[in-house]
Protein backbone atom coordinates (compact mmCIF):
# COMPACT_ATOMS: atom_id res chain seq x y z
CA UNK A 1 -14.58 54.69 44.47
CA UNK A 2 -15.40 55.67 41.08
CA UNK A 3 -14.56 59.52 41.01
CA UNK A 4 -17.80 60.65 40.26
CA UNK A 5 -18.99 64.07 41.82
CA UNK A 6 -21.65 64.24 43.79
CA UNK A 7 -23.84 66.89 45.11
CA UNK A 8 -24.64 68.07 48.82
CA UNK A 9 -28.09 65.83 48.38
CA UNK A 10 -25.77 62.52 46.43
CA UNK A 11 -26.84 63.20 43.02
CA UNK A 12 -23.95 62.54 40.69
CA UNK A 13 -22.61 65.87 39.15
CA UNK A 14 -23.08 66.02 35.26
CA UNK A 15 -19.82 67.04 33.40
CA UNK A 16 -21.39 70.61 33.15
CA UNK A 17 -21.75 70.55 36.89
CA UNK A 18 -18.74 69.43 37.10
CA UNK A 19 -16.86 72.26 35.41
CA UNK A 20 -18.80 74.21 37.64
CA UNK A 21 -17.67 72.76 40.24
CA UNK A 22 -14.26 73.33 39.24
CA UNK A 23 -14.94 76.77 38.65
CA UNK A 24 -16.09 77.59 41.73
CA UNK A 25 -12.89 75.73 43.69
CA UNK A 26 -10.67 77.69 41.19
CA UNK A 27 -12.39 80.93 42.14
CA UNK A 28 -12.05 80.46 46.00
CA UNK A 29 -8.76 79.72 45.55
CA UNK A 30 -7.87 83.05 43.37
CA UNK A 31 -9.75 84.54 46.67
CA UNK A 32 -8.13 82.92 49.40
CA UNK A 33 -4.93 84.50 48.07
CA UNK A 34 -6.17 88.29 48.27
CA UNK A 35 -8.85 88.22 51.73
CA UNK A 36 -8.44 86.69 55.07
CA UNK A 37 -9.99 83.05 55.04
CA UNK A 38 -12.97 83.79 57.21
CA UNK A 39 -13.89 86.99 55.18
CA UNK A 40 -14.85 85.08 52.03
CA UNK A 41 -18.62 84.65 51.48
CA UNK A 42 -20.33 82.18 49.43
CA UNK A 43 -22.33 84.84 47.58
CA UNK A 44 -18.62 86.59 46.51
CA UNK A 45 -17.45 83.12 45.26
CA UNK A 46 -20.72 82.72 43.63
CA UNK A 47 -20.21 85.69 41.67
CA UNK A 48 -16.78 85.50 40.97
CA UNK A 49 -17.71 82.33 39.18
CA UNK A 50 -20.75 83.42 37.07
CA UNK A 51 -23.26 81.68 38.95
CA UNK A 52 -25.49 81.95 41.98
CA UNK A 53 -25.55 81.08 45.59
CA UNK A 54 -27.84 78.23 45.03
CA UNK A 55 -25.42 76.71 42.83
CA UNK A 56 -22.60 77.15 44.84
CA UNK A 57 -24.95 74.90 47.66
CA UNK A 58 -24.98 71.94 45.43
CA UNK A 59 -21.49 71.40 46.05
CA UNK A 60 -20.40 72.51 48.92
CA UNK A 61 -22.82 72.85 52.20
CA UNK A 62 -20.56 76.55 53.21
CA UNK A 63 -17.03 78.12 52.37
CA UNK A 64 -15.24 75.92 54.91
CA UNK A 65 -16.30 72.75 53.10
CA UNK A 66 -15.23 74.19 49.55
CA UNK A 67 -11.74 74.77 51.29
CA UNK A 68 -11.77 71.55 52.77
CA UNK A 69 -11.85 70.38 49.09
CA UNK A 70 -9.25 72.42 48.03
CA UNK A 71 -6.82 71.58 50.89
CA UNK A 72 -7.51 67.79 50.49
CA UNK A 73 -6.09 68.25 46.99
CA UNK A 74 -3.57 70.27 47.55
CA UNK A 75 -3.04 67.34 50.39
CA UNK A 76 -2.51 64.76 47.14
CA UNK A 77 0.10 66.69 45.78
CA UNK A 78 1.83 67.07 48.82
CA UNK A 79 1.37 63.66 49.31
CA UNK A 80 4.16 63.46 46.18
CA UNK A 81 6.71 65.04 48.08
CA UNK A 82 7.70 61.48 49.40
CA UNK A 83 9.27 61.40 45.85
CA UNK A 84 11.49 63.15 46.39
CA UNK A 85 13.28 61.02 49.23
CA UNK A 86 12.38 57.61 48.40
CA UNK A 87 14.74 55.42 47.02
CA UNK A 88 17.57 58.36 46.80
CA UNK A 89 20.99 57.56 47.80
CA UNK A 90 22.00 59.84 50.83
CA UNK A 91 26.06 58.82 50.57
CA UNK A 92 28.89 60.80 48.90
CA UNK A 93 27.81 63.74 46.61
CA UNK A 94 24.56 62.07 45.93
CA UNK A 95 23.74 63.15 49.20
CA UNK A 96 23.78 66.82 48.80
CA UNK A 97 21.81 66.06 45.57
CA UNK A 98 18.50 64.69 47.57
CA UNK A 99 18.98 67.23 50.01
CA UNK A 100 18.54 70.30 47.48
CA UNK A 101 16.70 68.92 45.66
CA UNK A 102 13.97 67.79 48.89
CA UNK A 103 14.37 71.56 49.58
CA UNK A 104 13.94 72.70 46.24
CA UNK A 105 10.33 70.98 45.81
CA UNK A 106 9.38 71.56 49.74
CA UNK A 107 9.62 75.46 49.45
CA UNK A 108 8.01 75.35 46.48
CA UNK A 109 5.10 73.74 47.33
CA UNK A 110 4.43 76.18 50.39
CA UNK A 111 4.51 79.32 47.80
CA UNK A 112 2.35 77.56 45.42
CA UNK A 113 -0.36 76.76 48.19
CA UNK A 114 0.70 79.38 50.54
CA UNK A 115 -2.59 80.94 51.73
CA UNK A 116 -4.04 77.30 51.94
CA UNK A 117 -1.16 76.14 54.13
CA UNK A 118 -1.56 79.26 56.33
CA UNK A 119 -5.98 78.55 57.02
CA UNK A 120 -4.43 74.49 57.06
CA UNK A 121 -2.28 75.62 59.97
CA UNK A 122 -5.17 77.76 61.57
CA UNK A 123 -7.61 74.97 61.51
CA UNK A 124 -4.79 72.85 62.95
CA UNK A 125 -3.30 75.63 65.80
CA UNK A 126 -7.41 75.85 66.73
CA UNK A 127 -7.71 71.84 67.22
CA UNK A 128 -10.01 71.17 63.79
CA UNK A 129 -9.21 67.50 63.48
CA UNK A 130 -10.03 67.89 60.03
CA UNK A 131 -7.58 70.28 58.95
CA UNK A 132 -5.09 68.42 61.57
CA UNK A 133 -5.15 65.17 59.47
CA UNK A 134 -4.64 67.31 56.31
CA UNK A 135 -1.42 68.62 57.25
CA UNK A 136 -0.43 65.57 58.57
CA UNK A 137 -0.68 63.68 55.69
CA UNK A 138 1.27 66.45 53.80
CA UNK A 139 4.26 66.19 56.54
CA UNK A 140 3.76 62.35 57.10
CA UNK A 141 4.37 61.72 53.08
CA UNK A 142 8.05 63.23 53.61
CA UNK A 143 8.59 61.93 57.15
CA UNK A 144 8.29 58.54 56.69
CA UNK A 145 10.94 58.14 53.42
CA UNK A 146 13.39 60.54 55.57
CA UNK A 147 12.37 57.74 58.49
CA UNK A 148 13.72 55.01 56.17
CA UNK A 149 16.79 56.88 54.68
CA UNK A 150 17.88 57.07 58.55
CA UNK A 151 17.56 53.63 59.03
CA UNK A 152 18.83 52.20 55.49
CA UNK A 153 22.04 54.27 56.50
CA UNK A 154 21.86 52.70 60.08
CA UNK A 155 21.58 49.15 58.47
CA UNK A 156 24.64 50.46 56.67
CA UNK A 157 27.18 51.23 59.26
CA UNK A 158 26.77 54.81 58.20
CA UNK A 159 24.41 56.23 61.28
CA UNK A 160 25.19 55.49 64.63
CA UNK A 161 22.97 53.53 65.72
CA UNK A 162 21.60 55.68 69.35
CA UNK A 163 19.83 57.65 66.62
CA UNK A 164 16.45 57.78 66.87
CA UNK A 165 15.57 57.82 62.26
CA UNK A 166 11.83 58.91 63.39
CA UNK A 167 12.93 61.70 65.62
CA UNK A 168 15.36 63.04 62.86
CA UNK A 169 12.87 62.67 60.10
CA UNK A 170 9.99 64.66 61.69
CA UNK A 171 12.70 67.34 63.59
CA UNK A 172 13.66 67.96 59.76
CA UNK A 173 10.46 67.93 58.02
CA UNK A 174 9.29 70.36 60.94
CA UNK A 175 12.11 72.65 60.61
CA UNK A 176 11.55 72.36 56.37
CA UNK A 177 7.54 73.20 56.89
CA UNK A 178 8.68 76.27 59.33
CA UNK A 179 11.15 77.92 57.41
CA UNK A 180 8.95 77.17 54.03
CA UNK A 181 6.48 79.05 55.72
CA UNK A 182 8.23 82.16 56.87
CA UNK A 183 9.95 82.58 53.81
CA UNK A 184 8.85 86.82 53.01
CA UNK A 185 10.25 86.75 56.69
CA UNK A 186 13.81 85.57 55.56
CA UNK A 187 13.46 88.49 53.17
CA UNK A 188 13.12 91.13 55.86
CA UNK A 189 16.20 89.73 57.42
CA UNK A 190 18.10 90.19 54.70
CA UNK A 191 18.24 86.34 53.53
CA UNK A 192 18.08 85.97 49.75
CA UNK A 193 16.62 82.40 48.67
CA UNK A 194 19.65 82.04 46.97
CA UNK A 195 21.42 81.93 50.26
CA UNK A 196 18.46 80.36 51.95
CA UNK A 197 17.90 77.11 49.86
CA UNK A 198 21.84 76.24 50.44
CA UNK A 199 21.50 76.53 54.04
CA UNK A 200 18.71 74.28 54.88
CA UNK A 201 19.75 71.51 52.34
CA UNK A 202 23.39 71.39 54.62
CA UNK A 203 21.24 71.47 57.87
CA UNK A 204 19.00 68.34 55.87
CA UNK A 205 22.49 66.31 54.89
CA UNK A 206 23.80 66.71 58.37
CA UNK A 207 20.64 65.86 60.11
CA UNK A 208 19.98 62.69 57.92
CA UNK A 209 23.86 61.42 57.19
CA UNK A 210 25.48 63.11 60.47
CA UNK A 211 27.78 64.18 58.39
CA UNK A 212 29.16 67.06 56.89
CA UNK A 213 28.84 67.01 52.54
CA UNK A 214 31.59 66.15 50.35
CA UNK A 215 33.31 68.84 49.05
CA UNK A 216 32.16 69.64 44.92
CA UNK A 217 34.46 69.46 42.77
């Protein structure tokens, strides 16, 4: 792989195609946030950006593809959630630390990308294998360094052993991607993120340490 872009026929993209390029993902995304996924039309997103249909068909062969794109990159960065758990020490107040702070970044990667998460899950719900593997990778990146933190604690003493790491990991990561998604809904109920973000890093801690947090102070 060099990272060249190429267009729908395999020609490589100039940098001026590239930009437009860019400019078109940019504009589909600033769409995707105000219309319904299946609403947006190429000649819309065409527009938006300044150019014309025809361009827009060098790149991408219809709107689905150019989100494709977008959600494959959004995919990368989600892929960099796993930094958030690897190599963090889950015992004493250190614990609580990796917890928020795993919370912190997971909620706020669902509101940056929330209307690509939401067609992500679509595609997914509707059996798309492509947007399947998407959000898999996005949940897989965090599941597998919770897997480990389970079973480094396990080697440990700390974890009783009849505990399954790969069951807790992906029970977590679930519960994380479903509450980071219904978040306006927490609103409704009266549940200020303030209150929220607390909550679901004590429900992390316990689920990954079985225990409850060390008192601050």
């Amino acid at each position: 792989m060099t990272g060249q872009v190429r267009t729908v026929d395999g020609r490589v993209a100039g940098r001026r195609g590239q930009a437009t390029r860019t400019k078109l993902l940019e504009c589909l995304g600033e769409m995707l946030d105000a219309s319904p996924y299946r609403d947006v039309k190429v000649i819309d997103v065409a527009r938006r950006a300044g150019t014309s249909p025809a361009t827009f068909y060098q790149y991408f062969p219809d709107v689905e593809g150019a989100v494709l794109e977008l959600a494959e990159q959004m995919a990368q960065e989600g892929a960099g959630l796993t930094g958030l758990v690897a190599g963090r020490s889950w015992t004493g107040k250190s614990g609580m630390q990796a917890a928020e702070e795993l919370v912190e970044g997971f909620l706020g990667f669902w509101r940056r990308n929330e209307a690509l998460l939401r067609i992500v899950d679509l595609g997914a719900a509707e059996g798309d294998k492509r947007f399947y593997k998407i959000r898999m990778k996005i949940l897989n990146s965090v599941t597998k360094s919770l897997t480990e933190s389970v079973r480094e604690l396990q080697a440990k003493g700390k974890v009783d052993a009849s505990v399954h790491p790969a069951a807790v990991a992906g029970s977590l990561v679930v519960m994380l991607a479903g509450v980071a998604a219904h978040q306006k809904a927490f609103q409704t109920w009266g549940v200020k993120q303030a209150d929220l973000k607390p909550s679901l890093a004590l429900l992390v801690h316990l689920g990954v340490t079985g225990r409850k947090p060390p008192k601050q102070g």
